[in-house]
Protein backbone atom coordinates (compact mmCIF):
# COMPACT_ATOMS: atom_id res chain seq x y z
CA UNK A 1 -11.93 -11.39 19.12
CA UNK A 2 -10.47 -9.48 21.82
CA UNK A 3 -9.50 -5.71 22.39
CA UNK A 4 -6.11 -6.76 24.04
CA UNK A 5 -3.12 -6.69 22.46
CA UNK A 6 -1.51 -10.23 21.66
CA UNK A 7 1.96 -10.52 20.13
CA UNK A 8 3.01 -14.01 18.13
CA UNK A 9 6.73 -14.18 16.43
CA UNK A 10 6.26 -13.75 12.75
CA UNK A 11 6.70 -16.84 10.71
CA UNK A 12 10.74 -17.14 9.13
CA UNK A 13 11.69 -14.46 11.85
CA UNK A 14 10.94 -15.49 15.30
CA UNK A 15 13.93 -14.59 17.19
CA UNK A 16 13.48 -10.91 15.79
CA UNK A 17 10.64 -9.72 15.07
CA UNK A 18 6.85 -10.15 16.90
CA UNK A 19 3.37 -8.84 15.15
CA UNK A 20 0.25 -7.62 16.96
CA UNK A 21 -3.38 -8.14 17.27
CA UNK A 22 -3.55 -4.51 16.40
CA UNK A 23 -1.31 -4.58 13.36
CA UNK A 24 2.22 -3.34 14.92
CA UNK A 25 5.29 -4.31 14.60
CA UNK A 26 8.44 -5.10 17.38
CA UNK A 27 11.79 -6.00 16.82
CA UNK A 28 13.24 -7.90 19.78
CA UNK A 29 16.03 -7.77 22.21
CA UNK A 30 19.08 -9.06 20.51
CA UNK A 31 22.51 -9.61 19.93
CA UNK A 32 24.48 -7.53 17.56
CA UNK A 33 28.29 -6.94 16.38
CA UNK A 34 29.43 -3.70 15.99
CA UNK A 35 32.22 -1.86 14.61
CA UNK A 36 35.29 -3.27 12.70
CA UNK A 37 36.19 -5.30 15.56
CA UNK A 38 32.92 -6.79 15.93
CA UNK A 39 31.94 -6.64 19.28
CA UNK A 40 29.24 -7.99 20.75
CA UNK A 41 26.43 -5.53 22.23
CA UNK A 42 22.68 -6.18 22.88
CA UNK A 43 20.38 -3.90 20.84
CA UNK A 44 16.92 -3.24 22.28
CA UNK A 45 13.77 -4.15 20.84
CA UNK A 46 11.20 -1.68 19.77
CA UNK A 47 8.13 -0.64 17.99
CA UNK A 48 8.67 -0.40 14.05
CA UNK A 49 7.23 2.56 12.23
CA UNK A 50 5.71 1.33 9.27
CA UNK A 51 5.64 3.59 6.06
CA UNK A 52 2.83 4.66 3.58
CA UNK A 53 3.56 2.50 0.35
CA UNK A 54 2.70 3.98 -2.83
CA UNK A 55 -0.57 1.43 -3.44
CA UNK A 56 -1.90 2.58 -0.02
CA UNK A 57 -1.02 -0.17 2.62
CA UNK A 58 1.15 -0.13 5.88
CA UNK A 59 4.85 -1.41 5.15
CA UNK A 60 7.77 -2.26 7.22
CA UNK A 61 11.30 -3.57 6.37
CA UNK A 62 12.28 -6.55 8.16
CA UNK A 63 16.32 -8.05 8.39
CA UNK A 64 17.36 -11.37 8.62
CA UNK A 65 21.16 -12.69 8.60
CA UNK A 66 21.79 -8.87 6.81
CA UNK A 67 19.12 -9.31 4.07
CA UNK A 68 16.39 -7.04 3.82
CA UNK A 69 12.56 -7.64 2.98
CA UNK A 70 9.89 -5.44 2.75
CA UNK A 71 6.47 -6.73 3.89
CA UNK A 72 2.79 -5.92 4.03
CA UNK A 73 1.67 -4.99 7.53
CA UNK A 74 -2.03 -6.59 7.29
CA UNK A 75 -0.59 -9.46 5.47
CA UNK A 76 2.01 -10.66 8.50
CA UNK A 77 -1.36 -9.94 10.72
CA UNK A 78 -3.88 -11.98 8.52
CA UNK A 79 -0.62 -15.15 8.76
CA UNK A 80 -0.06 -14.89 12.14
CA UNK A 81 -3.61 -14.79 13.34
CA UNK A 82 -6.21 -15.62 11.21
CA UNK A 83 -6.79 -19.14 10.12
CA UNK A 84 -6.68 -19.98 5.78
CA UNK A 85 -8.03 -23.41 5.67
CA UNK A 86 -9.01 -22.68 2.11
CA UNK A 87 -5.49 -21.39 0.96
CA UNK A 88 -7.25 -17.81 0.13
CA UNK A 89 -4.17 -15.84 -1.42
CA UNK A 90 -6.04 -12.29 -0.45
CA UNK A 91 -6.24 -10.24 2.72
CA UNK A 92 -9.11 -8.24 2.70
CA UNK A 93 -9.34 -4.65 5.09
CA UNK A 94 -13.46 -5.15 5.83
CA UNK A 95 -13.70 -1.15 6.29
CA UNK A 96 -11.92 -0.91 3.14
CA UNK A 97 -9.36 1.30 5.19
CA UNK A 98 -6.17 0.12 3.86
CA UNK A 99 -4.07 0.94 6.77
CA UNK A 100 -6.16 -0.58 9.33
CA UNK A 101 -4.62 -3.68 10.08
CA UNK A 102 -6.19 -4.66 13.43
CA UNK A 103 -6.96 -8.37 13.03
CA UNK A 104 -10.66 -7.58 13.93
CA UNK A 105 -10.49 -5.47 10.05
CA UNK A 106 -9.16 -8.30 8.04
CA UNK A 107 -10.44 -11.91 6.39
CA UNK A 108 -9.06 -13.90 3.82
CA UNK A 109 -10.46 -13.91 0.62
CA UNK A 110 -10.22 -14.98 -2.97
CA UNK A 111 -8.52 -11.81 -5.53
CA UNK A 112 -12.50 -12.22 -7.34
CA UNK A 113 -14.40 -11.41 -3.88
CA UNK A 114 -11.59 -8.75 -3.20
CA UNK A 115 -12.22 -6.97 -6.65
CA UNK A 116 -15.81 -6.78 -5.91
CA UNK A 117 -16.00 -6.25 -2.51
CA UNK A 118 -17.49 -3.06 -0.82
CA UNK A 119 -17.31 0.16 -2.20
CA UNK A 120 -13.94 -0.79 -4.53
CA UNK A 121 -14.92 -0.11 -8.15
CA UNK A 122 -16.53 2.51 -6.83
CA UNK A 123 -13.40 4.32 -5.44
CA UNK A 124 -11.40 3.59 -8.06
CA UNK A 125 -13.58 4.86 -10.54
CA UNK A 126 -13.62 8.02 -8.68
CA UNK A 127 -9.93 8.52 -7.85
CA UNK A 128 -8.74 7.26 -11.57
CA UNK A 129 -11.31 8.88 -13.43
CA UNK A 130 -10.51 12.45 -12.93
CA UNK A 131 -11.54 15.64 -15.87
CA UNK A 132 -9.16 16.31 -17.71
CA UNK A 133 -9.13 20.18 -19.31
CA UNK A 134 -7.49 21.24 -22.55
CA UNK A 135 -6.61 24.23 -22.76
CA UNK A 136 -5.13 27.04 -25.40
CA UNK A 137 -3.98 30.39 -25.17
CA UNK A 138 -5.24 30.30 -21.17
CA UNK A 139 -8.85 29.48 -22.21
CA UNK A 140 -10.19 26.37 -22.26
CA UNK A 141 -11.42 24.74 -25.01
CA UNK A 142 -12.07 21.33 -24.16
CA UNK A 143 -13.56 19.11 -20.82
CA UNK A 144 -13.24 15.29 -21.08
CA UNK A 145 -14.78 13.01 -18.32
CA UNK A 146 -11.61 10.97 -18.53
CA UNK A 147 -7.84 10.12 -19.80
CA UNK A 148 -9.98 7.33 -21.69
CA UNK A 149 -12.41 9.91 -23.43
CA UNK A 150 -9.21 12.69 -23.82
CA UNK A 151 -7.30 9.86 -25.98
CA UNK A 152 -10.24 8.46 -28.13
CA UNK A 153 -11.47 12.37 -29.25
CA UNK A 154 -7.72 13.79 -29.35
CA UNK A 155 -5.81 10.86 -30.64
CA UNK A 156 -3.11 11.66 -27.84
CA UNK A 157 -2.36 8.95 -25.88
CA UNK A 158 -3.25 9.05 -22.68
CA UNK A 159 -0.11 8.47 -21.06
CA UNK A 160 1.32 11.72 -22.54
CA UNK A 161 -2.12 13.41 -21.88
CA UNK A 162 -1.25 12.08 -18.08
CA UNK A 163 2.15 13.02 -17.97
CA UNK A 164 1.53 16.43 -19.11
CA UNK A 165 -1.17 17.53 -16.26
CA UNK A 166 1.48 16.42 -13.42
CA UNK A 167 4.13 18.10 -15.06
CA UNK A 168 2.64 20.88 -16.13
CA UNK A 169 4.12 20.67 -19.59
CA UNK A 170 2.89 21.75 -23.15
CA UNK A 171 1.50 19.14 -25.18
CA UNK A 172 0.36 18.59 -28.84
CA UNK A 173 0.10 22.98 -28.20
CA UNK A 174 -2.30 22.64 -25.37
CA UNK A 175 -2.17 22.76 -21.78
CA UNK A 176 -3.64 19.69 -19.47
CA UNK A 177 -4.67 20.14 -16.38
CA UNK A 178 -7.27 18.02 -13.79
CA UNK A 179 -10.97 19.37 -13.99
């Protein structure tokens, strides 16, 4: 592929919105009504700023006849640029950065190859599994290698165990905290 910048209309929104080659976003010149007495102005296109979702991808909200959706950034890429012949329901980031959505950083793939692609169990193994301490009277009396392992030997569930280290609350007379 190329290093310029192409824009295509996205798909269900093509007199408002445009995508990129690099993964942004543009709303287009239009026509709006404003005010009670609904006059008619023309509102300027522009870049969208997308924002961080929770699971880690690039989002932006997108209007259409004054209904809102919220879309994936590398998904309107991967359907407006690259080719599904095989109906692949995934959209894969090949650097496994999640909020690189140049077209160049994303395939189609099944959900199996996306689960075991690249460094992913990896990672989440890392960021889910975290120590978890328990701790009495300021000294600590227990490590566990997980939630998982902090449920099975305490009998707490892990959930509570969970809640407990963000919120820095008491619990079963012990303290939680990460490791």
């Amino acid at each position: 592929m190329t290093n310029k910048e192409i824009w295509k209309p996205i798909k269900g929104y093509e007199n408002s919105y445009q995508v990129s080659s690099w993964g942004r976003i543009r709303s287009l010149d239009r026509f709006v009504f404003k005010g009670s007495d609904k006059v008619k102005s023309i509102q300027k296109g522009q870049i969208i700023k997308p924002w961080l979702n929770s699971d880690g991808y690039l989002r932006v909200c997108l209007c259409k006849k004054g209904f809102k959706k919220y879309k994936k950034v590398h998904r309107l890429v991967a359907e407006t640029f690259i080719p599904n012949p095989k109906n692949k329901l995934t959209v894969n980031h090949i650097n496994e950065v999640t909020t690189d959505n140049n077209v160049n950083n994303l395939e189609w793939m099944t959900n199996e190859e996306n689960i075991n692609y690249g460094h992913r169990i990896e990672n989440i193994k890392n960021t889910m599994s975290w120590k978890i301490k328990q701790i009495k009277n300021k000294t600590v009396v227990n490590i566990f290698n997980s939630l998982h392992e902090a449920e099975e030997t305490t009998k707490i569930p892990r959930q509570s165990i969970s809640y407990a280290v963000k919120h820095g609350t008491h619990l079963k007379n012990y303290m939680w905290e990460r490791g």
